[in-house]
Protein backbone atom coordinates (compact mmCIF):
# COMPACT_ATOMS: atom_id res chain seq x y z
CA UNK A 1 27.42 -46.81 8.88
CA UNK A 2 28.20 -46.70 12.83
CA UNK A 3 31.26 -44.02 11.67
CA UNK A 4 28.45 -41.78 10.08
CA UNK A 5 26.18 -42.38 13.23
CA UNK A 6 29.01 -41.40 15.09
CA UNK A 7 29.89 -38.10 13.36
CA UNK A 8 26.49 -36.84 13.69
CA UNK A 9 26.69 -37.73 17.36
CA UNK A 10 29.81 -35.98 17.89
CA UNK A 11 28.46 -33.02 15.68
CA UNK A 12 25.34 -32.87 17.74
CA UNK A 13 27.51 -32.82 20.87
CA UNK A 14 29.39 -29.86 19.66
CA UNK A 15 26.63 -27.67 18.27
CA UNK A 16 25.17 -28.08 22.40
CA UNK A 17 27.77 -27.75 23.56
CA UNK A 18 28.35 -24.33 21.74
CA UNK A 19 24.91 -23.09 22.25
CA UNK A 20 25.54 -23.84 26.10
CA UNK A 21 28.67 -21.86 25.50
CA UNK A 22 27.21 -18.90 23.80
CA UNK A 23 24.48 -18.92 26.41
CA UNK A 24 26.85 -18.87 29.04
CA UNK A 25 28.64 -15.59 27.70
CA UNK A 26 25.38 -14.02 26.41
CA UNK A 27 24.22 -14.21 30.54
CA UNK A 28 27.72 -12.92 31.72
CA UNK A 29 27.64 -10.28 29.12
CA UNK A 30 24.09 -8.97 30.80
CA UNK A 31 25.52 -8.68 33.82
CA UNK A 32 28.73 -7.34 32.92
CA UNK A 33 29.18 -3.43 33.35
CA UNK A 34 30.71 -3.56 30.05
CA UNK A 35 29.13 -1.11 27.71
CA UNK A 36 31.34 -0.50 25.10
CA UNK A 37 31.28 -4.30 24.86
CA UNK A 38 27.50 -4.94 25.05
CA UNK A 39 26.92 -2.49 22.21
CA UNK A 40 29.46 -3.84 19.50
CA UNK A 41 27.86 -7.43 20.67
CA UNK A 42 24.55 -6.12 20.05
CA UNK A 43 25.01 -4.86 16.64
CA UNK A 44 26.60 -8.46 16.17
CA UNK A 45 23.45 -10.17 17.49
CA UNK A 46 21.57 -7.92 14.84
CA UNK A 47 23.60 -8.92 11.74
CA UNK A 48 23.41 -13.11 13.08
CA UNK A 49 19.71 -12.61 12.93
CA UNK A 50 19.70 -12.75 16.83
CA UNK A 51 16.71 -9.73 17.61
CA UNK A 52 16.08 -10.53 20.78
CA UNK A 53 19.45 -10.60 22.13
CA UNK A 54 19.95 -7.77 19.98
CA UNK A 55 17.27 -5.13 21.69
CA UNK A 56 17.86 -6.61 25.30
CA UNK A 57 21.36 -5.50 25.00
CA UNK A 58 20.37 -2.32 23.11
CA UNK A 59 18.27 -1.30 26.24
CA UNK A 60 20.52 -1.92 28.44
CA UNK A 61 23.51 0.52 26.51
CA UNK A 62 20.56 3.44 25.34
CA UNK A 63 20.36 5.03 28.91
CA UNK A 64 24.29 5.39 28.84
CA UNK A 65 24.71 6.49 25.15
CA UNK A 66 21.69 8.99 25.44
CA UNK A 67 23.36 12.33 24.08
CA UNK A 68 26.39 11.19 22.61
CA UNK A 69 27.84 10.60 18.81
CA UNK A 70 26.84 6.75 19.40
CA UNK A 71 23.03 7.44 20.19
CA UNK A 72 21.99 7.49 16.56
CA UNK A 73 23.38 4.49 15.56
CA UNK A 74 22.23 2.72 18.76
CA UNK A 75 18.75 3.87 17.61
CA UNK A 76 19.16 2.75 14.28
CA UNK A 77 20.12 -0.56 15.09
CA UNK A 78 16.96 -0.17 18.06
CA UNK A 79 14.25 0.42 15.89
CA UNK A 80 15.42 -2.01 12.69
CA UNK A 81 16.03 -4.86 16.07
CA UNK A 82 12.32 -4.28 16.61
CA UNK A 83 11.46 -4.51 12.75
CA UNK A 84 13.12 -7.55 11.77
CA UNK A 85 11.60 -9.22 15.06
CA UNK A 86 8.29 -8.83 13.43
CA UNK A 87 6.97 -6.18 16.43
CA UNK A 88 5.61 -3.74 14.30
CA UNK A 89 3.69 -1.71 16.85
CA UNK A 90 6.84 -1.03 18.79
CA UNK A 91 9.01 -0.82 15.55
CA UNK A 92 6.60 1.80 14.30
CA UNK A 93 7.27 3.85 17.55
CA UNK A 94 10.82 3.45 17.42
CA UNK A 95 11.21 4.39 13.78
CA UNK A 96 9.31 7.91 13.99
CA UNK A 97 10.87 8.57 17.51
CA UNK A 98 14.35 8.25 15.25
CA UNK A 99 13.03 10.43 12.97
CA UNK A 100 12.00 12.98 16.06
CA UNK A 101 15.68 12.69 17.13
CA UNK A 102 17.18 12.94 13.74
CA UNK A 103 15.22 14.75 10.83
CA UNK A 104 18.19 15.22 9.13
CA UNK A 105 19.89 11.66 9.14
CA UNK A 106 19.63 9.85 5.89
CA UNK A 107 17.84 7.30 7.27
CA UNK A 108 14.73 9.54 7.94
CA UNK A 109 13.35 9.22 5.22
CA UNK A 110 13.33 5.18 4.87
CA UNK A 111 12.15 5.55 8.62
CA UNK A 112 9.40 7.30 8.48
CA UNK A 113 7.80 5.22 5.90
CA UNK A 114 8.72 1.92 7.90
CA UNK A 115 6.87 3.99 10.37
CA UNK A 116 3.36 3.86 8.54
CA UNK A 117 3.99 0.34 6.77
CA UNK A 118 4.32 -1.29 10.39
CA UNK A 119 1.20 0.10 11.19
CA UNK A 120 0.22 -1.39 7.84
CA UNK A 121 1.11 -4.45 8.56
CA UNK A 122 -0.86 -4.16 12.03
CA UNK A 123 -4.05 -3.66 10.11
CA UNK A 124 -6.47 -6.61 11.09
CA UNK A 125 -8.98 -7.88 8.93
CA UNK A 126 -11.82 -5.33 7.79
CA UNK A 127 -14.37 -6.60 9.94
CA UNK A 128 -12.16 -5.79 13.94
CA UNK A 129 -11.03 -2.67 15.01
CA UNK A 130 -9.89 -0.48 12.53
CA UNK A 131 -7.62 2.19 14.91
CA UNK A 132 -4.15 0.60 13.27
CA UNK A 133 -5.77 0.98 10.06
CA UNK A 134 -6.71 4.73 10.70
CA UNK A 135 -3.29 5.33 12.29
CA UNK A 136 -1.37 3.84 9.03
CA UNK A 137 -3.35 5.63 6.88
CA UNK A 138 -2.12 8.91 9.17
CA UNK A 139 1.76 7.70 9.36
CA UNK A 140 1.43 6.88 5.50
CA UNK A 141 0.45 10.84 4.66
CA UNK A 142 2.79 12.40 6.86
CA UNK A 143 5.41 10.57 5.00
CA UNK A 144 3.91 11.80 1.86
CA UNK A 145 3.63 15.03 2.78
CA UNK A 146 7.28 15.38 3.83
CA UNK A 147 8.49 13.86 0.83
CA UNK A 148 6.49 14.38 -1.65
CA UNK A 149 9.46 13.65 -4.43
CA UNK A 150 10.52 10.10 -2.55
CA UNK A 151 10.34 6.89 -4.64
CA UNK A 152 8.64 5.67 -1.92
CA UNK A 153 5.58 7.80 -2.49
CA UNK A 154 4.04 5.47 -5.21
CA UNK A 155 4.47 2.00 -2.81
CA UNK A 156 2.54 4.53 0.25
CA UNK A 157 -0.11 5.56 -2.12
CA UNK A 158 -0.88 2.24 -2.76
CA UNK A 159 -0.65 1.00 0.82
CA UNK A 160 -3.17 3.97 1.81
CA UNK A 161 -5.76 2.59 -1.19
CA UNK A 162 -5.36 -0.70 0.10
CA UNK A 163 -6.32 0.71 4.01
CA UNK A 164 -8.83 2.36 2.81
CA UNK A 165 -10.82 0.08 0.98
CA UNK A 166 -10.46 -1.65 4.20
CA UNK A 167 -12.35 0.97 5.86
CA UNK A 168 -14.62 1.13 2.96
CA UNK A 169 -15.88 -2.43 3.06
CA UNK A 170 -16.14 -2.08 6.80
CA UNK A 171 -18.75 0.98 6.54
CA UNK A 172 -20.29 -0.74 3.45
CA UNK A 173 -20.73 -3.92 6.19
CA UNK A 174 -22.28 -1.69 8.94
CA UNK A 175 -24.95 -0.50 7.07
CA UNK A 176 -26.11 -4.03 5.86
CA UNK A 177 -25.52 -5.42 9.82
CA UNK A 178 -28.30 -1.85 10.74
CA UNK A 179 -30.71 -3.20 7.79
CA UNK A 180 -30.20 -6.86 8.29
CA UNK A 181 -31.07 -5.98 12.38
CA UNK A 182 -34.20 -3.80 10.68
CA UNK A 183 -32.53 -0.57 12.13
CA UNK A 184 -33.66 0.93 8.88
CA UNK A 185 -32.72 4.19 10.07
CA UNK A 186 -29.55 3.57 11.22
CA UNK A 187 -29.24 1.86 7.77
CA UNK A 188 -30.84 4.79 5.50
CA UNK A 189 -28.18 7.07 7.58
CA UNK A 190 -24.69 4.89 7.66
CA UNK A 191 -25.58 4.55 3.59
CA UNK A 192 -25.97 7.93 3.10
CA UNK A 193 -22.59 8.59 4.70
CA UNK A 194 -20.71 6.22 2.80
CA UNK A 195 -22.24 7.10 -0.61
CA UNK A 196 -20.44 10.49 0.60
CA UNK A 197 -17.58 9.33 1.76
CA UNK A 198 -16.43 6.83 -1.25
CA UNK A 199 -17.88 8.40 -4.14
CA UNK A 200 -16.25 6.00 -6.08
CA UNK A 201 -16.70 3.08 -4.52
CA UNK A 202 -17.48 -0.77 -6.10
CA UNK A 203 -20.52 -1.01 -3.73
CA UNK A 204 -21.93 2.29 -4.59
CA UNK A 205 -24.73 1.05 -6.75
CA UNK A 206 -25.51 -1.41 -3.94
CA UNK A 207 -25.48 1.13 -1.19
CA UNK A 208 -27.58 3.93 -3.30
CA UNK A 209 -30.27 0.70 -3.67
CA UNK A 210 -30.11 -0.34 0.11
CA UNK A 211 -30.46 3.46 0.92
CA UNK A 212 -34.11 3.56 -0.77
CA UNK A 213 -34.42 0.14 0.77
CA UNK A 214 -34.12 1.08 3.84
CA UNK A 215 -35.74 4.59 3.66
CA UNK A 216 -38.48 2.47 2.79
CA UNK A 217 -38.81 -0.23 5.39
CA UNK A 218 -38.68 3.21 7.64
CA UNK A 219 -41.32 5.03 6.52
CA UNK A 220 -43.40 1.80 6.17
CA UNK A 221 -42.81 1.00 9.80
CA UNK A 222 -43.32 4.30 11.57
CA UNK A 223 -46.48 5.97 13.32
CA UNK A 224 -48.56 7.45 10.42
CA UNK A 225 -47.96 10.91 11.94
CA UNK A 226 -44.56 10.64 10.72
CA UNK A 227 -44.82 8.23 7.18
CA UNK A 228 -44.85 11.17 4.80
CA UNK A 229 -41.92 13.21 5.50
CA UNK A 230 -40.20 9.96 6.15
CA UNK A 231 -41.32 8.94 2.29
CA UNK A 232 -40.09 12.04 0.99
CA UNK A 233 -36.50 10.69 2.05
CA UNK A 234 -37.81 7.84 -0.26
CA UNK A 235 -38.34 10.01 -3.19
CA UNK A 236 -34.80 12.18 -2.83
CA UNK A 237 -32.81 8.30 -2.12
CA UNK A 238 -34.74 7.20 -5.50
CA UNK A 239 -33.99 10.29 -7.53
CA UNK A 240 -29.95 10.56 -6.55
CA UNK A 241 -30.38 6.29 -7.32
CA UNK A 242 -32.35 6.48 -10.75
CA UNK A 243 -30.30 9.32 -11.68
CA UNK A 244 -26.98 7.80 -11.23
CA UNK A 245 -27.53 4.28 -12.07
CA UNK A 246 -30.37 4.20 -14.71
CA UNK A 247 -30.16 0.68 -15.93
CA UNK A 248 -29.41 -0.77 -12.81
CA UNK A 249 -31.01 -4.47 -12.03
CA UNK A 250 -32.49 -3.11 -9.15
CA UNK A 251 -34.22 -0.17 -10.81
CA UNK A 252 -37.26 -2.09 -11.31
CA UNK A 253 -37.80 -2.79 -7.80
CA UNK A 254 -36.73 0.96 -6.33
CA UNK A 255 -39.40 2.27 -9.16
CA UNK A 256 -41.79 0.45 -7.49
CA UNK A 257 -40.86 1.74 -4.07
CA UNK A 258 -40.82 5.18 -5.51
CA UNK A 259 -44.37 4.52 -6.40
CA UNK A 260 -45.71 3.25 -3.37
CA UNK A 261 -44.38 6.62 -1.37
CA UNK A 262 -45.96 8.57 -3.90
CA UNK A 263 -49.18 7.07 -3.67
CA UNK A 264 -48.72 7.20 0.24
CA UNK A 265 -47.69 10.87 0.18
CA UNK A 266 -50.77 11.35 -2.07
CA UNK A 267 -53.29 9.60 0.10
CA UNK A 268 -51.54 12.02 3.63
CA UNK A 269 -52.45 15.17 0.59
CA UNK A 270 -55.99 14.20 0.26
CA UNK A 271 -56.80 13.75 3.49
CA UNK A 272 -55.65 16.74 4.61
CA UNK A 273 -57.45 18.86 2.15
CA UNK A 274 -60.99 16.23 2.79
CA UNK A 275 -60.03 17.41 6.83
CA UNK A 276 -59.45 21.12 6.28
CA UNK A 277 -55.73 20.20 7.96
CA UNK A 278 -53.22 22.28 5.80
């Protein structure tokens, strides 16, 4: 028992005593004017798993390599340092600005789709800022469009689905926050848009609905000089809504909707003739 205790003392004592060691030379090595040495101990850092050491050192040799035979590989090893270290904005940068440098390496082509999945993987939740999502989406089609025949094209079509229904439930969400607020306008508009924009969407039922909704709630609420061309929206939202989804669970209540701006459109028709005002 105190001979095991022992061993993993003395065990402990040497695995410090290395890591003071190997910070030690790591230090020296930063200040050392050594180049040749610093990259070769980089790309070492890089295969132990050691990123950080890896792209410090990398900086420090890219200045001094810029231009020569080495300067791919150093940005290679740069941009996959960045990758592996889990900074995918900067990775992202790195790996396109590679593929800037060298179009023709074999490595563009791998690069240029790590380009748009780090942005992928930058993508917050549907409900922030979407700019990383839009900017994937962008990275993601340029690689598609430059190689159309990669094997990689299937995995970046289904990345770009997956972004965009991000985007999709993010619209979707904006127009219930406008009708939920009573900006029924706003609403009516934003629904309109996305109806447009994802023809096929899963919430296009829902949004054709909301669009009468709040087409309704619009024309209900304004002056009367302005309720009857604002219930005609009613009656073109309820027509493009009947007409696509017929046995919808909400048809009952946009029929009744659709009846209520008639009967309002009719009352603004009467009056006008019973007034002369044509």
């Amino acid at each position: 028992m105190l001979r095991t205790k022992r061993t993993i003392q003395i065990s402990g004592l040497i695995l410090f005593l290395l890591t003071v060691s190997s910070c030690s030379q790591y230090q020296r090595l930063l200040q050392s004017d050594d180049h040749e040495l610093k990259f070769n101990t980089a790309i070492e850092y890089y295969e132990e798993g050691e990123y950080g050491r890896a792209i410090t050192l990398l900086s420090d040799v890219m200045p001094v390599y810029r231009g020569t035979a080495k300067a791919q590989r150093l940005s290679y090893y740069f941009a996959k340092a960045h990758y592996r270290n889990g900074e995918y904005t900067l990775a992202s940068h790195y790996f396109k600005s590679y593929v800037d440098a060298f179009p023709h390496s074999e490595n563009a082509e791998e690069f240029l789709f790590l380009s748009g999945y780090c942005q992928y993987l930058e993508s917050p939740r549907y409900s922030l800022d979407q700019t990383n999502t839009r900017q994937a989406i962008r990275e993601l089609q340029n690689f598609i469009n430059r190689y159309p025949n990669s094997e990689r094209v299937a995995d970046a079509n289904d990345l770009i689905d997956q972004l965009r229904y991000k985007l999709e439930r993010k619209h979707f969400k904006i127009g219930k926050m406008y009708y939920n607020i009573s900006d029924y306008q706003a609403a009516a508009t934003t629904f309109e848009t996305y109806i447009n924009d994802y023809p096929d969407s899963d919430y296009r039922e829902e949004a054709m609905f909301l669009t009468v909704k709040a087409y309704y709630e619009f024309a209900a609420r304004s002056i009367p000089q302005r309720q009857e061309e604002r219930y005609e929206k009613v009656l073109g939202a309820y027509n493009a809504f009947a007409r696509r989804f017929p046995e919808s669970d909400n048809i009952d209540d946009a029929t009744r909707m659709y009846e209520r701006a008639t009967e309002a459109i009719a009352r603004f028709q009467r009056n006008r003739e019973l007034t002369g005002n044509n």
